[in-house]
Protein backbone atom coordinates (compact mmCIF):
# COMPACT_ATOMS: atom_id res chain seq x y z
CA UNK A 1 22.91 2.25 80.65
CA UNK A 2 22.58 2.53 84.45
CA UNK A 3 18.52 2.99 83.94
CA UNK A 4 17.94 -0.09 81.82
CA UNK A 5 20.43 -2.38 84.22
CA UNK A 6 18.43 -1.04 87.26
CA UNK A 7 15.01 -1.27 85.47
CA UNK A 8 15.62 -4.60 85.19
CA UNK A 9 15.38 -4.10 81.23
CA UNK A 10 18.35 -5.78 79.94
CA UNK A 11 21.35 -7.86 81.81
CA UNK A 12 24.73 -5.56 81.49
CA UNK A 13 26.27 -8.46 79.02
CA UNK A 14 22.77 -7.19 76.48
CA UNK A 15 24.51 -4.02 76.56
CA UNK A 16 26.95 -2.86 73.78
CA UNK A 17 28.20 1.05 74.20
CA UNK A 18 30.36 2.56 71.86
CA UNK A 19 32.28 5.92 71.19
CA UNK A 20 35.15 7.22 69.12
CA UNK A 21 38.27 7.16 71.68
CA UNK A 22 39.56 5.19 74.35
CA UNK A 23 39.82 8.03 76.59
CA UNK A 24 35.79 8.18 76.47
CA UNK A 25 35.45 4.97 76.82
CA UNK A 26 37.09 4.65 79.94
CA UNK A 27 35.26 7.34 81.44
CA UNK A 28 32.18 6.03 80.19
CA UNK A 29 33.26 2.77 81.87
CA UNK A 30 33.93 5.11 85.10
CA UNK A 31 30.65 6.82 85.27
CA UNK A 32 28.52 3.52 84.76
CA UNK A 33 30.50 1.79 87.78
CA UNK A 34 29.76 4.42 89.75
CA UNK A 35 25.92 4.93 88.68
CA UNK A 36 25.57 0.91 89.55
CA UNK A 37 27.84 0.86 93.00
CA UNK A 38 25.46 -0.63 95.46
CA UNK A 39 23.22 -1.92 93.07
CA UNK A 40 22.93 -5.77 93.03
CA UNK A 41 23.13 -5.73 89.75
CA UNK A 42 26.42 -4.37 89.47
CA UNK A 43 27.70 -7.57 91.13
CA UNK A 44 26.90 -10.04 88.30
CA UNK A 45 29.03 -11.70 86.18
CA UNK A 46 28.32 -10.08 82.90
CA UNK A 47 29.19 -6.48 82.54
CA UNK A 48 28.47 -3.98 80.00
CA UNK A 49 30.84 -3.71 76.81
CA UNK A 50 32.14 -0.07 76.31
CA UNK A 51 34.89 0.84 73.67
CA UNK A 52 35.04 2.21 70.52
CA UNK A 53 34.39 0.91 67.29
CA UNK A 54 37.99 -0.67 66.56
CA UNK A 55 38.25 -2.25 70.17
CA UNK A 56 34.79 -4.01 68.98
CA UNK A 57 36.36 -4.92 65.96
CA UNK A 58 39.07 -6.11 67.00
CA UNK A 59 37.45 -8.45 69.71
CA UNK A 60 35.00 -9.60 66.70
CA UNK A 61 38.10 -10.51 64.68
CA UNK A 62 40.33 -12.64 67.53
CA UNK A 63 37.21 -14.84 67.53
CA UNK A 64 36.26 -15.16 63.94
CA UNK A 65 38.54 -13.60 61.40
CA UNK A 66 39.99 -17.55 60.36
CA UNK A 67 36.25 -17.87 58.45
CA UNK A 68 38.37 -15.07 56.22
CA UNK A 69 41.53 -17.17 55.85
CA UNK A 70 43.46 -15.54 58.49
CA UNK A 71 44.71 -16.81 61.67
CA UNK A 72 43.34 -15.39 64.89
CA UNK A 73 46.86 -14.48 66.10
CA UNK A 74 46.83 -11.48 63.31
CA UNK A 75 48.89 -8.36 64.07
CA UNK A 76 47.47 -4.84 63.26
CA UNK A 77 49.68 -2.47 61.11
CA UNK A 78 50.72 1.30 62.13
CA UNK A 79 50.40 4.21 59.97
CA UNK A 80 54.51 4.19 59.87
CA UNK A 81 54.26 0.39 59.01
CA UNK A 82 51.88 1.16 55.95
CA UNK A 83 54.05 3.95 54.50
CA UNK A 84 56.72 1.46 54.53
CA UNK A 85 54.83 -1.56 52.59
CA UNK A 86 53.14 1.43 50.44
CA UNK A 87 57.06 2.64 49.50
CA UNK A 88 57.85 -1.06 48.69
CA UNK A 89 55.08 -1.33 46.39
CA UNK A 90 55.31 1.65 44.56
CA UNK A 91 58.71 0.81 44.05
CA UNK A 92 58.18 -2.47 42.81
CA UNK A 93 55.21 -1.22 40.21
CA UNK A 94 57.59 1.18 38.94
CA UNK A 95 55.22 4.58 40.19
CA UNK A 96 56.78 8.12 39.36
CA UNK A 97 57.96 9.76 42.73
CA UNK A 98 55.22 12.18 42.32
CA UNK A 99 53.24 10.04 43.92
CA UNK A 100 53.64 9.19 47.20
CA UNK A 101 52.66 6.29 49.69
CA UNK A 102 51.14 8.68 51.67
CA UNK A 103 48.89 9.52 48.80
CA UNK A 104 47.49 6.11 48.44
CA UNK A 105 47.02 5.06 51.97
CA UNK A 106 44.65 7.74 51.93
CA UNK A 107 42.44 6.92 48.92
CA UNK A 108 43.09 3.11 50.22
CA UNK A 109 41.60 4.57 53.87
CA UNK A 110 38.98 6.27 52.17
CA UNK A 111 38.18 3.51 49.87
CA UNK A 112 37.76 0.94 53.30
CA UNK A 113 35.94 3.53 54.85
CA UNK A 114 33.12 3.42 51.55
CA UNK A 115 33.18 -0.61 52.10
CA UNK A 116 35.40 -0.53 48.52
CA UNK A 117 37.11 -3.65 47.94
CA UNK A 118 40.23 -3.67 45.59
CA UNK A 119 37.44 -4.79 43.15
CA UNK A 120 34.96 -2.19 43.56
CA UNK A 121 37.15 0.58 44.38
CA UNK A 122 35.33 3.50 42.82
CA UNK A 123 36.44 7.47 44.41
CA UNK A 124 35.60 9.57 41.15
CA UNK A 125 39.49 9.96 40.28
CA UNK A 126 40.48 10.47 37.14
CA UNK A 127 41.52 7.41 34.75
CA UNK A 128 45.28 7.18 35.75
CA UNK A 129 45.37 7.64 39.39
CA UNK A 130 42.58 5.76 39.20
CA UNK A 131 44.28 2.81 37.48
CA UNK A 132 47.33 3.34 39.68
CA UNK A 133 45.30 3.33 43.15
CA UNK A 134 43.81 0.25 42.19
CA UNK A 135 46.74 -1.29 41.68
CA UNK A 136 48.24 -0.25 44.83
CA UNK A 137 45.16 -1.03 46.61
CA UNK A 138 45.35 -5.06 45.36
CA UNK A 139 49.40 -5.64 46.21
CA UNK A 140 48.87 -3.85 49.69
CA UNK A 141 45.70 -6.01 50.48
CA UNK A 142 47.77 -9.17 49.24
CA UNK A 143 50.88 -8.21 50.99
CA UNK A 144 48.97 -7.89 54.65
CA UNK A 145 46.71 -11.21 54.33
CA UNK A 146 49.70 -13.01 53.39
CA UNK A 147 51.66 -11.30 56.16
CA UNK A 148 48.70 -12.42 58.47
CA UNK A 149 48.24 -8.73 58.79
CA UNK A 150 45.06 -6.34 58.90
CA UNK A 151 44.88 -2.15 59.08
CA UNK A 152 43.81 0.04 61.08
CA UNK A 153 40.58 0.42 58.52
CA UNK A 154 40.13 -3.50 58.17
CA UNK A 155 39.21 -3.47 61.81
CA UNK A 156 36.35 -2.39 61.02
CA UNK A 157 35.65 -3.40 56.91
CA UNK A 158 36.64 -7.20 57.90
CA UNK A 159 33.84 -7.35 60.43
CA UNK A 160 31.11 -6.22 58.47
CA UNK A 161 32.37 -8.48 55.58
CA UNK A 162 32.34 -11.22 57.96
CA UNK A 163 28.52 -10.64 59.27
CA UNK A 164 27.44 -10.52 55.67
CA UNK A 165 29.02 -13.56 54.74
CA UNK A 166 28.50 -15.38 58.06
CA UNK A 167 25.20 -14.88 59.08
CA UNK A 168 25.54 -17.21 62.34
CA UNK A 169 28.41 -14.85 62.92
CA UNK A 170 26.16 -11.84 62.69
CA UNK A 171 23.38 -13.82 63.86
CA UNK A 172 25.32 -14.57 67.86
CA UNK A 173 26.21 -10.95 68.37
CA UNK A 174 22.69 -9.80 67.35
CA UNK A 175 21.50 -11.93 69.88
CA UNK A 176 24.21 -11.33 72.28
CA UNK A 177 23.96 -7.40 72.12
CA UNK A 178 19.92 -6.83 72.66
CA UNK A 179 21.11 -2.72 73.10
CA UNK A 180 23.56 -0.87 71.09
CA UNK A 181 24.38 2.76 72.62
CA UNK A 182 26.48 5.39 70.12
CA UNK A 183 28.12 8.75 71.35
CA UNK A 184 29.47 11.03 68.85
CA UNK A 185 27.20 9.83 66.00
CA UNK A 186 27.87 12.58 63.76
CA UNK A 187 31.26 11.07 63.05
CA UNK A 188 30.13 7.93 62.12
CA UNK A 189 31.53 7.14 58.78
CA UNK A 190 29.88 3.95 56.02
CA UNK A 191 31.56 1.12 57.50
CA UNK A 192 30.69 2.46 61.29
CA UNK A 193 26.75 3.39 59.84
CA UNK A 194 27.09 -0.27 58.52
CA UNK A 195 28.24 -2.03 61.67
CA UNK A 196 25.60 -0.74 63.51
CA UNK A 197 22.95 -1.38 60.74
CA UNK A 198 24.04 -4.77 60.61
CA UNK A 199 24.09 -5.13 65.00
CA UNK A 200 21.14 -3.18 65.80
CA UNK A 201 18.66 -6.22 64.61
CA UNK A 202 16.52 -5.66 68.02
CA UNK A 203 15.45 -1.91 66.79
CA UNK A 204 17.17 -0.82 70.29
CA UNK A 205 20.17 1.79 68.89
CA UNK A 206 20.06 4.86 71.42
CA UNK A 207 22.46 7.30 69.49
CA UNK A 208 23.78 10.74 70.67
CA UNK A 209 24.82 13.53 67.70
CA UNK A 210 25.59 17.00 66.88
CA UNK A 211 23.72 17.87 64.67
């Protein structure tokens, strides 16, 4: 990051970094400061964006998540607070105790992190739970856009459904973000892989992986 800046390659504001944790971030954040201090270039306006993939999301979203139909002012659920509408739900629908909301915010996590919609929700279960998931899967995904609400998971599935049905939207940030850095790229699940695919228009993704 500190090369291309001082190369005169890209402007900080071309620069998009991102990593797994807001701990790394912020140190990330630390070490470029310190790489540019002195540098002229470290002066201008625009700085680099570092954070992780749900910080980006989330900053995405407060800008563009009413083309979706919800209002910018949207509040992000906990875990705790998903257990809770999961219990209500399962209640309502009648679901044998056996099966617990914990249970189905996982294959609903797991569905969001394959891109599955209610609607396409497909994770190889067997006919019942399958039937059953689904279910769950449409009155929780009801019950948070009418509560104005997203997940922790949507952070990240409403953006990409946003660039693929906004182009303009995708389209700005391509533009905006001429060089997309990853660290910890072996974690990277389908809707991360599909962020980036969608960003990195330029060719310029620099990632760094375990292999």
């Amino acid at each position: 990051i500190a090369y291309l800046i001082e190369q005169g390659l890209f402007s900080p504001g071309q620069i998009l970094a991102v990593t797994f944790t807001n701990k790394a971030a912020k140190e990330m954040q630390g070490r470029v400061n310190q790489l540019l201090s002195g540098q002229a270039s470290a002066k201008l306006a625009s700085q680099p964006l570092l954070g992780t993939f749900h910080s980006i999301g989330v900053r995405i979203l407060r800008k563009h998540i009413p083309k979706l139909g919800y209002s910018a002012g949207f509040i992000i659920v906990d875990s705790d607070d998903q257990v809770k509408i999961l219990k209500d739900i399962l209640k309502d629908l009648n679901i044998p105790k056996q099966y617990g909301p914990t249970l189905f915010r996982a294959y609903i996590s797991s569905a969001k992190n394959l891109l599955q919609t209610p609607a396409t929700m497909d994770l190889g279960l067997d006919g019942h739970i399958r039937d059953l998931a689904n279910q769950v899967y449409v009155r929780y995904q009801d019950f948070l856009f009418r509560q104005n609400s997203v997940d922790f998971d949507d952070v990240l599935m409403l953006p990409i459904i946003l660039f693929q049905n906004f182009p303009e939207v995708l389209s700005k940030f391509q533009e905006q973000w001429q060089y997309v850095l990853v660290d910890e790229y072996q974690d990277t699940n389908q809707a991360q892989y599909m962020f980036l695919h969608l960003l990195a228009k330029s060719g310029n993704l620099f990632v760094v992986g375990d292999d």
